[in-house]
Protein backbone atom coordinates (compact mmCIF):
# COMPACT_ATOMS: atom_id res chain seq x y z
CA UNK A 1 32.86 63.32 -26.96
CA UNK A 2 32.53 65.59 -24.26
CA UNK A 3 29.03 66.31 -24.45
CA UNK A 4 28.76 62.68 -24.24
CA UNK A 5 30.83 62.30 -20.95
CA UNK A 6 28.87 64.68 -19.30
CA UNK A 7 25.63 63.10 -20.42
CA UNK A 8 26.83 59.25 -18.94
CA UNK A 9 28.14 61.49 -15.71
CA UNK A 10 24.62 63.19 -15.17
CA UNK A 11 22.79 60.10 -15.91
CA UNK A 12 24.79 57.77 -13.32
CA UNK A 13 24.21 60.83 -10.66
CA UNK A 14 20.58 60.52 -11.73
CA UNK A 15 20.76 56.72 -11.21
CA UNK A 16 22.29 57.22 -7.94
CA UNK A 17 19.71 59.67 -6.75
CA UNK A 18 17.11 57.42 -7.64
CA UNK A 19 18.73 54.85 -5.26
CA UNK A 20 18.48 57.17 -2.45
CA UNK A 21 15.30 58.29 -2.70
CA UNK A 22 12.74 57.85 -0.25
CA UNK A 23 10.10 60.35 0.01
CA UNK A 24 7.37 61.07 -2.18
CA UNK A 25 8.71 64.05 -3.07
CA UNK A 26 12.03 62.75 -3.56
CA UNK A 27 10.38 60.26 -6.47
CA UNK A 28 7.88 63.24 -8.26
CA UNK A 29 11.32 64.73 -8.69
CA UNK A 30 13.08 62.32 -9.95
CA UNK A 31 9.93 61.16 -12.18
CA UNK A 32 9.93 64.42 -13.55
CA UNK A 33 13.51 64.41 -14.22
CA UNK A 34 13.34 60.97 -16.02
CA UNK A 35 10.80 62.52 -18.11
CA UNK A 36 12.81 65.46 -19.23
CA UNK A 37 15.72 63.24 -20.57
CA UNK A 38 12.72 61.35 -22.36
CA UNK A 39 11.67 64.17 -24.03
CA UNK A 40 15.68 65.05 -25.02
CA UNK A 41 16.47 61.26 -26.36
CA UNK A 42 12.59 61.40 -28.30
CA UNK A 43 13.62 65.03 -29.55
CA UNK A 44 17.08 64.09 -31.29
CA UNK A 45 15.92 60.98 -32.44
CA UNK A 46 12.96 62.86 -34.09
CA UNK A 47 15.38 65.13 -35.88
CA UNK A 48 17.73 62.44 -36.91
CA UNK A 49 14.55 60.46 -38.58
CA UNK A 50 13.80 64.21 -40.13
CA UNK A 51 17.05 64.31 -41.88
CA UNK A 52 17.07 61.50 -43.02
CA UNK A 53 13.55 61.71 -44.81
CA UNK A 54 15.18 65.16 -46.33
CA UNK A 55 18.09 63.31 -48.04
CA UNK A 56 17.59 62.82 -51.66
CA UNK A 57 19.29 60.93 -54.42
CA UNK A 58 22.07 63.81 -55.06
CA UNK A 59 22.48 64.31 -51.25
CA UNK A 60 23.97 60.79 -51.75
CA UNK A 61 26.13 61.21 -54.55
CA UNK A 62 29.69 61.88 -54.25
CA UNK A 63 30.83 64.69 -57.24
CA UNK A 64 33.67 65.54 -58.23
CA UNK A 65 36.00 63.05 -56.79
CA UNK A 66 35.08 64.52 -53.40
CA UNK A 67 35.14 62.05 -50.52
CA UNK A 68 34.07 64.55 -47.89
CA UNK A 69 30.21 64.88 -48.18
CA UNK A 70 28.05 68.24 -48.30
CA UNK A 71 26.87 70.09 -46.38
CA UNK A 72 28.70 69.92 -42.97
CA UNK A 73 25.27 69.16 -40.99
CA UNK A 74 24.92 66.05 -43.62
CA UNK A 75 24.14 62.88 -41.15
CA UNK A 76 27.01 61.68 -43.05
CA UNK A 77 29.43 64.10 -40.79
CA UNK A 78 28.52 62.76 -37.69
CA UNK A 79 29.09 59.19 -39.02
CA UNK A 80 32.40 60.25 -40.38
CA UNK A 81 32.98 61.82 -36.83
CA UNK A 82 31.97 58.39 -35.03
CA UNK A 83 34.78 56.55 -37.12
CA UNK A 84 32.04 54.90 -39.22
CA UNK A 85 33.63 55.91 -42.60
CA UNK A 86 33.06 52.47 -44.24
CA UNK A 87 28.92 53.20 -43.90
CA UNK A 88 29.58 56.40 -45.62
CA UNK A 89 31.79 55.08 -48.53
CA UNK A 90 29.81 52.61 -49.20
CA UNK A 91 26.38 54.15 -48.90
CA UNK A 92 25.11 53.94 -52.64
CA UNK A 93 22.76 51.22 -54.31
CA UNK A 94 25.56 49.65 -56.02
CA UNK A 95 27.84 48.36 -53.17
CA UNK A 96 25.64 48.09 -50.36
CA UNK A 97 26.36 44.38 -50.16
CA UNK A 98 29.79 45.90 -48.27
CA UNK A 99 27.68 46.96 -45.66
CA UNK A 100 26.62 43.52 -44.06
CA UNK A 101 29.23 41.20 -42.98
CA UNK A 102 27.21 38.31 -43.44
CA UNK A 103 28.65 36.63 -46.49
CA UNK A 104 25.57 34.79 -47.74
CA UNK A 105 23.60 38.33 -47.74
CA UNK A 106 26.49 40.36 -49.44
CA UNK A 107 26.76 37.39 -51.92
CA UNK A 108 22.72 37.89 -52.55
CA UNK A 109 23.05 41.19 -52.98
CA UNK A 110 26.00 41.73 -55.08
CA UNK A 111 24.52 39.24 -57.47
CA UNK A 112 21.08 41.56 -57.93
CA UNK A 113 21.32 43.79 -61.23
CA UNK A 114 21.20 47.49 -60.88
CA UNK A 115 18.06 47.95 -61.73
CA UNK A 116 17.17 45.49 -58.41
CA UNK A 117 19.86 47.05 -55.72
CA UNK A 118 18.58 51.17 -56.56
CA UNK A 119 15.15 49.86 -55.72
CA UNK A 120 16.15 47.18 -52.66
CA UNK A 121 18.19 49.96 -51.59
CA UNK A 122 15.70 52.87 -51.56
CA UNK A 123 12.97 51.28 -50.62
CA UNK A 124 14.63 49.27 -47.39
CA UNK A 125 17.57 51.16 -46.32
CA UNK A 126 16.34 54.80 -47.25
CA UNK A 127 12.78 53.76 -46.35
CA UNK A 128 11.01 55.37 -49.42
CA UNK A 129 7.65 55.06 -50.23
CA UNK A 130 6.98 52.88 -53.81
CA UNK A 131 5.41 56.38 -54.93
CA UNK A 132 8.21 58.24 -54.72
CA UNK A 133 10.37 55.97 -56.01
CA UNK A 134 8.33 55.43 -59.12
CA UNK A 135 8.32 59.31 -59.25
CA UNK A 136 11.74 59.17 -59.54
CA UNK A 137 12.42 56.31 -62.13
CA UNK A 138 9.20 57.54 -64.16
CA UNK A 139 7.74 54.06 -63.30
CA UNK A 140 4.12 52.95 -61.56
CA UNK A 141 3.73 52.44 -57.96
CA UNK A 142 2.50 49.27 -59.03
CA UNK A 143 5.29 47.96 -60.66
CA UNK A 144 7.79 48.76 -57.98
CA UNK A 145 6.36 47.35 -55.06
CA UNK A 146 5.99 44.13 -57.97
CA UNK A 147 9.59 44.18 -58.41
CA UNK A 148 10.21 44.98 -54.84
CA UNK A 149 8.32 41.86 -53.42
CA UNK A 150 9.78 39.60 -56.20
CA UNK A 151 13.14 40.46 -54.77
CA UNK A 152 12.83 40.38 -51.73
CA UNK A 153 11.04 36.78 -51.92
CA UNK A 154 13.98 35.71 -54.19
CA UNK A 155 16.78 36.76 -51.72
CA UNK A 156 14.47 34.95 -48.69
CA UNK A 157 14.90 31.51 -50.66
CA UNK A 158 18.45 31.99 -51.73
CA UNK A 159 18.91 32.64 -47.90
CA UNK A 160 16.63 29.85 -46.82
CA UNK A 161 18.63 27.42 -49.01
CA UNK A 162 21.82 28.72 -48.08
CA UNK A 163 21.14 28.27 -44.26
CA UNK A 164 19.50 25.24 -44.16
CA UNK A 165 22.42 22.81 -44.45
CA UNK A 166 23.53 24.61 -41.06
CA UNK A 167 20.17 25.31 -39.48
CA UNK A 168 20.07 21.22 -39.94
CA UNK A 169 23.26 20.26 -38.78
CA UNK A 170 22.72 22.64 -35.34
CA UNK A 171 25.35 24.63 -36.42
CA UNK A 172 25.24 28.02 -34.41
CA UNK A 173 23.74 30.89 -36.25
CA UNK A 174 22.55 33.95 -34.80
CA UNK A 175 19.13 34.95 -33.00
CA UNK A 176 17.94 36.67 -36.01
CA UNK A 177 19.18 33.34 -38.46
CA UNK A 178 17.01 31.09 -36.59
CA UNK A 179 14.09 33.26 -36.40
CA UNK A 180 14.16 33.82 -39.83
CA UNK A 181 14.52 29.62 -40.51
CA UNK A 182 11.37 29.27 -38.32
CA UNK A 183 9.31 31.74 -39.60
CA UNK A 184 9.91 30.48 -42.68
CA UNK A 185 9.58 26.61 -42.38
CA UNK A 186 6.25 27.48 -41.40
CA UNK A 187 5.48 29.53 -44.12
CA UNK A 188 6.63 27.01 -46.53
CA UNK A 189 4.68 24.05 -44.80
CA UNK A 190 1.50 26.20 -45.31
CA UNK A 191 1.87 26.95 -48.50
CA UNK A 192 2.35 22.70 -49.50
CA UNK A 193 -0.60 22.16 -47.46
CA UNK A 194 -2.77 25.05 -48.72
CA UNK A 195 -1.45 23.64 -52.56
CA UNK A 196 -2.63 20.07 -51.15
CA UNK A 197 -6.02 21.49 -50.48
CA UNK A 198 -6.47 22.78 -53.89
């Protein structure tokens, strides 16, 4: 927390230099400056990404009746340190549907099987590859990224159909709702005239 405060304090002096600068000099400074906090935010977000690629399955498991995860420099600590316990406890395959507040998409997702929310979960929230996944349920490559697109094109149309009364009646959804209506409407309308081609 105090790290924090005296990062906000020594960016808003930054900020206020860069108001009074005038000079040449006085902006190669402050470029050069602007830089080095670049290079700070790029470096900790790099070795957030890097622990996160390092996490496996049993990094994610909670033993033992143990709430508290290990080790202490687990990304789950600093989480847990933010106040965002509820990511944490619910950070497994089989109740990530608690971890959207959208009830249509925690309805869609509590109704996958198992089989369906360890590989929607690994392969969009942990961001592995098909090959590893299929190297760790002894499967193909093949047949996940099968399963994997089936899903995901199932939940879309569950979705579609579930927003679509509202999208029609101009009810207010969110930025994200209507892009996701309009992107795809049009992919639907292509597909009936493509079909109409044929």
């Amino acid at each position: 927390m105090r790290k924090q405060l005296k990062r906000d304090a020594a960016r808003e002096e930054l900020i206020r230099i860069e108001e009074a600068a005038r000079t040449e000099k006085d902006f190669e400074e402050l470029a050069s400056e602007w830089n080095r906090w670049d290079r700070n935010s790029e470096r900790r977000k790099r070795c957030y990404v890097s622990e996160l690629e390092e996490m496996t399955i049993e990094d994610m498991e909670i033993t033992d009746g143990a709430v508290v995860p290990q080790p202490l420099n687990h990304i789950w600590w600093r989480q847990m340190m933010q106040g965002n316990f509820l990511d944490v406890i619910f950070d497994c395959p089989y109740d990530m549907h608690e971890l959207t507040s959208n009830k249509n998409i925690s309805e869609l997702l509590r109704a996958l099987n198992d089989n369906q929310k360890e590989i929607l979960y690994l392969r969009a929230i942990c961001q592995w590859s098909p090959q590893k996944i299929a190297a760790k349920r002894g499967q193909t490559d093949r047949n996940i990224r099968k399963v994997y697109d089936t899903l995901t094109a199932s939940v879309r149309r569950k979705l579609y159909k579930r927003l679509l009364p509202l999208y029609e009646a101009d009810a207010p959804l969110t930025i994200a709702q209507r892009e996701f209506m309009t992107t795809y409407k049009m992919k639907e309308k292509d597909k009936k005239e493509l079909a109409a081609k044929i």
